[in-house]
PDB file of N, CA and C in Angstrom:
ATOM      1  N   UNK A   1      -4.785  20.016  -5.211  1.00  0.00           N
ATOM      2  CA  UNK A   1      -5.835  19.153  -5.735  1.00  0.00           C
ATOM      3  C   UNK A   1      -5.416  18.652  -7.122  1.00  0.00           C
ATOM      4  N   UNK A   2      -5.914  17.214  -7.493  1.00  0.00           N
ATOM      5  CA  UNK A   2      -5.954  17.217  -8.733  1.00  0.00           C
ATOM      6  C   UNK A   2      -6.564  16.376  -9.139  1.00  0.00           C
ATOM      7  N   UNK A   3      -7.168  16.398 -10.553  1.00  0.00           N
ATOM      8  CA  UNK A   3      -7.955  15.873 -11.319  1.00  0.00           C
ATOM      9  C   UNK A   3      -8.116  14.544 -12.582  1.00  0.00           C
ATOM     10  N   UNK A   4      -8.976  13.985 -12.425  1.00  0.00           N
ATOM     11  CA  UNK A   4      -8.644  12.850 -13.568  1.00  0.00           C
ATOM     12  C   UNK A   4      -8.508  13.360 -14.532  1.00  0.00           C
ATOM     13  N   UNK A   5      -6.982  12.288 -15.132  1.00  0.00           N
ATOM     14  CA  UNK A   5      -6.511  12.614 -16.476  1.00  0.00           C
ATOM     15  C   UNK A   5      -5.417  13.449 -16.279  1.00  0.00           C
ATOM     16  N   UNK A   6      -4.905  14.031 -14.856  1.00  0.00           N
ATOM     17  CA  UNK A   6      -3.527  14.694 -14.741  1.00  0.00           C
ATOM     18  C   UNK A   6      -2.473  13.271 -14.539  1.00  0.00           C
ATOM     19  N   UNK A   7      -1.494  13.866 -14.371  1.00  0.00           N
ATOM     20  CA  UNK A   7      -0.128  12.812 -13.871  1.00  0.00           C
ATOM     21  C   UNK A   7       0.342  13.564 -12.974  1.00  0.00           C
ATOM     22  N   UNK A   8       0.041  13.487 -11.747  1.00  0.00           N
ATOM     23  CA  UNK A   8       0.649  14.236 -10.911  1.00  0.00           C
ATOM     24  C   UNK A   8       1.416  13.370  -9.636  1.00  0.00           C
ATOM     25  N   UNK A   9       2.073  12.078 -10.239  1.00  0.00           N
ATOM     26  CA  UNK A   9       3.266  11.690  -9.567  1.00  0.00           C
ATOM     27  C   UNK A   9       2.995  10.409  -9.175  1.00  0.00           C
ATOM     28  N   UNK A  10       4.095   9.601  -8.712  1.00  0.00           N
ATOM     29  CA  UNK A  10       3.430   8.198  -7.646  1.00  0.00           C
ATOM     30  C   UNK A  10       3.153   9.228  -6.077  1.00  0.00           C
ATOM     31  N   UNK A  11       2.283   8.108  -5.553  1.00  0.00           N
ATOM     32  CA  UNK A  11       1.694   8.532  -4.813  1.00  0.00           C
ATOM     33  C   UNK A  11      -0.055   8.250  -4.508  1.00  0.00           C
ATOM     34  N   UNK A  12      -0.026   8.400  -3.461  1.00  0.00           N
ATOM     35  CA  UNK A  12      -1.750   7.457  -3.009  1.00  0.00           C
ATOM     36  C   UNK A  12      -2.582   9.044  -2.940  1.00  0.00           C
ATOM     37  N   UNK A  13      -4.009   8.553  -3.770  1.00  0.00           N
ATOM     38  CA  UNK A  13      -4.918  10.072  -3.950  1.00  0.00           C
ATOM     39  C   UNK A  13      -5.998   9.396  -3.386  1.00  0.00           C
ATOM     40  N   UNK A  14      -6.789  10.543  -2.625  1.00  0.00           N
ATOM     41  CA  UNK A  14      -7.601  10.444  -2.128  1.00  0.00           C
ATOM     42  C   UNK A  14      -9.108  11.001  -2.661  1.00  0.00           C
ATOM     43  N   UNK A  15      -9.775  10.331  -2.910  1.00  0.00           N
ATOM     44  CA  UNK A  15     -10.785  10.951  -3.650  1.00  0.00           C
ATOM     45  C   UNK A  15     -11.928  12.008  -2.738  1.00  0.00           C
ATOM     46  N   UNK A  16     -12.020  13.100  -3.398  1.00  0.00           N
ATOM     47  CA  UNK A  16     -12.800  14.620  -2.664  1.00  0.00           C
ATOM     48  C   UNK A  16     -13.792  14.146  -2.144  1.00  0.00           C
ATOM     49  N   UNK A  17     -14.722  13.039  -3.083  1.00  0.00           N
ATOM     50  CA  UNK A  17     -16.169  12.847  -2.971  1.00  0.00           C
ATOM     51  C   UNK A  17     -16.502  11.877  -2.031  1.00  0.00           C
ATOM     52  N   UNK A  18     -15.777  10.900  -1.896  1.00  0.00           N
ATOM     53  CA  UNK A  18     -15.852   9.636  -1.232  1.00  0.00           C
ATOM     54  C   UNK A  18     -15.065   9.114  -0.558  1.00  0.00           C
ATOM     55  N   UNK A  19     -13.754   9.323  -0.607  1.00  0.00           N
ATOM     56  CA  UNK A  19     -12.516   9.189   0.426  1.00  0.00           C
ATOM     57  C   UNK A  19     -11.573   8.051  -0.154  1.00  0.00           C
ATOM     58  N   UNK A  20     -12.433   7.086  -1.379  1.00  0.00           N
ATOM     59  CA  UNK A  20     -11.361   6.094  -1.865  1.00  0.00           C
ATOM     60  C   UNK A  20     -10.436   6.279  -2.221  1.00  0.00           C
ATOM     61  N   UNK A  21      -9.049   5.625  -1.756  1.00  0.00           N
ATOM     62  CA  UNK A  21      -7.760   5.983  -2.254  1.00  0.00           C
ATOM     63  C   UNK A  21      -7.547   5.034  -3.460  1.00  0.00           C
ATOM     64  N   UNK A  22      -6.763   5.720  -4.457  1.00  0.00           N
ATOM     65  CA  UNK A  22      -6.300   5.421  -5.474  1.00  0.00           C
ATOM     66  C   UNK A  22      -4.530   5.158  -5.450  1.00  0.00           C
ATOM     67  N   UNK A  23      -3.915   4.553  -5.607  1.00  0.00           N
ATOM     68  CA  UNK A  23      -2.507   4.658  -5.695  1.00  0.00           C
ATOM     69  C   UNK A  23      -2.133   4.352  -6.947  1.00  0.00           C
ATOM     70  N   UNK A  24      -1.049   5.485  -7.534  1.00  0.00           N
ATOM     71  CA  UNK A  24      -0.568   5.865  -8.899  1.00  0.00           C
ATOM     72  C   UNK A  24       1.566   5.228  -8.618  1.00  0.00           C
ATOM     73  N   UNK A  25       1.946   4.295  -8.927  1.00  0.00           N
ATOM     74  CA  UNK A  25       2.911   3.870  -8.520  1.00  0.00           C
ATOM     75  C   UNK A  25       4.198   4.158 -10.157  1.00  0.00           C
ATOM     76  N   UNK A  26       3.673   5.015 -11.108  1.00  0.00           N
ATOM     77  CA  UNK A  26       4.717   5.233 -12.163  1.00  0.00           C
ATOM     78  C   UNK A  26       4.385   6.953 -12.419  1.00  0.00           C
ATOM     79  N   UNK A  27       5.529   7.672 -12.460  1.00  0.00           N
ATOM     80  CA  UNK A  27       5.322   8.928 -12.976  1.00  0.00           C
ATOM     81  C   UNK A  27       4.550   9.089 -14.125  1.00  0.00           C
ATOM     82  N   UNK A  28       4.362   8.306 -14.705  1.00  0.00           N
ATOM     83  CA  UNK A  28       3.610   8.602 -16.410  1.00  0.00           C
ATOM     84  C   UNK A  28       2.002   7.923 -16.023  1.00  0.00           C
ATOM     85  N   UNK A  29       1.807   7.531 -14.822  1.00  0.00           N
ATOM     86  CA  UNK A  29       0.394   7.141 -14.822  1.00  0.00           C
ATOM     87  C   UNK A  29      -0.738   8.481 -14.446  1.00  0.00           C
ATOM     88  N   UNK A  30      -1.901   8.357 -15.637  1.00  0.00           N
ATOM     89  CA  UNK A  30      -3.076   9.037 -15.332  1.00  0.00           C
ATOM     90  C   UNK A  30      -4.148   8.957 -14.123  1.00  0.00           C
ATOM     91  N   UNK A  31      -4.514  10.281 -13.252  1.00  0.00           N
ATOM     92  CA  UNK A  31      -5.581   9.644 -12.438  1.00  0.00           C
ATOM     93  C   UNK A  31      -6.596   9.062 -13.301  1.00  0.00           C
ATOM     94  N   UNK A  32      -7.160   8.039 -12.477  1.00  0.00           N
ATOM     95  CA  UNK A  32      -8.866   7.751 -13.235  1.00  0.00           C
ATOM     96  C   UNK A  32      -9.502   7.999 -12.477  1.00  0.00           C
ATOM     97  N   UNK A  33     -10.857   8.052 -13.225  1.00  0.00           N
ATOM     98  CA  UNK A  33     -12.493   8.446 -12.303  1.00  0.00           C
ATOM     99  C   UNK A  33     -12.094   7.717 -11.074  1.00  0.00           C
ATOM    100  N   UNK A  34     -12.952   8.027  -9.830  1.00  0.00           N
ATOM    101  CA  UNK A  34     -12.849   7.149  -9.167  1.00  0.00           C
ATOM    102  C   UNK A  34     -13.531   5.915  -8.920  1.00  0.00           C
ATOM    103  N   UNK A  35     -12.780   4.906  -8.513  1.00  0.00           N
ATOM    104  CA  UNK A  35     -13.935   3.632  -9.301  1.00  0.00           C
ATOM    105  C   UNK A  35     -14.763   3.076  -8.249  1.00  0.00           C
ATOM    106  N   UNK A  36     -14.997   3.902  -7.262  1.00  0.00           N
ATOM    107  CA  UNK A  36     -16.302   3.528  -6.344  1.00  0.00           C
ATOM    108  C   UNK A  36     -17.109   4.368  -6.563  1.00  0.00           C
ATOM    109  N   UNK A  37     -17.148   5.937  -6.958  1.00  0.00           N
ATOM    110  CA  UNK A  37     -17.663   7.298  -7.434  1.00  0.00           C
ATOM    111  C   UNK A  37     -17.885   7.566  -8.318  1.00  0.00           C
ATOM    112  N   UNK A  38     -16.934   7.234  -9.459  1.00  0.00           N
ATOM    113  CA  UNK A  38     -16.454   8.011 -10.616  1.00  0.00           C
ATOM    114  C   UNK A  38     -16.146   9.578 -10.536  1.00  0.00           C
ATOM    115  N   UNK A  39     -15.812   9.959  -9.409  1.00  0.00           N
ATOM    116  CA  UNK A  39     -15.147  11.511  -8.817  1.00  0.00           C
ATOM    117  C   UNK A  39     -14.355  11.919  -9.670  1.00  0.00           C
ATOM    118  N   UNK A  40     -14.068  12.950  -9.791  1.00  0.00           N
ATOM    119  CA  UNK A  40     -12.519  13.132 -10.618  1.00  0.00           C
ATOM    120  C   UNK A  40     -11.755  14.077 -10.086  1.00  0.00           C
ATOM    121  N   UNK A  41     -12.122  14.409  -8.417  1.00  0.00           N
ATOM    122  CA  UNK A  41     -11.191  15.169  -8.202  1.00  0.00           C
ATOM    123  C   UNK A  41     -10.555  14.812  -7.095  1.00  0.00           C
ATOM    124  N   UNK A  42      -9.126  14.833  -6.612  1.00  0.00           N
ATOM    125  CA  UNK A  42      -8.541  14.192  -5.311  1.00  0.00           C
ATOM    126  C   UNK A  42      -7.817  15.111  -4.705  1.00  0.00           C
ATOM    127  N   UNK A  43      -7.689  14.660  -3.304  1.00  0.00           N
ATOM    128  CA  UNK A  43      -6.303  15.300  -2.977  1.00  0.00           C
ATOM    129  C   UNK A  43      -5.287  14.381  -2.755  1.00  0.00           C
ATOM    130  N   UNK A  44      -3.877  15.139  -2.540  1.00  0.00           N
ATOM    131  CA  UNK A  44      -2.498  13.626  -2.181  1.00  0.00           C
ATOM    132  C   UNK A  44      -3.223  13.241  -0.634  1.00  0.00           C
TER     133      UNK A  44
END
């Protein structure tokens, strides 16, 4: 699992609460809230 505000890689996250995927496409990028939820927690 991980949480907004980690960097935990490129790669498409799935949000816990709501299912929206997020995709993080640079190692140095932060998750954000999720922006249909504002969730902050995902899985890959």
């Amino acid at each position: 699992m991980s949480t907004t505000g980690e960097k935990p890689g490129i790669g498409i996250y799935t949000c816990k609460n709501c299912g929206t995927s997020v995709l993080l496409d640079d190692n140095s990028d932060r998750l954000p809230p999720c922006p249909k939820c504002s969730g902050t927690e995902y899985r890959p």
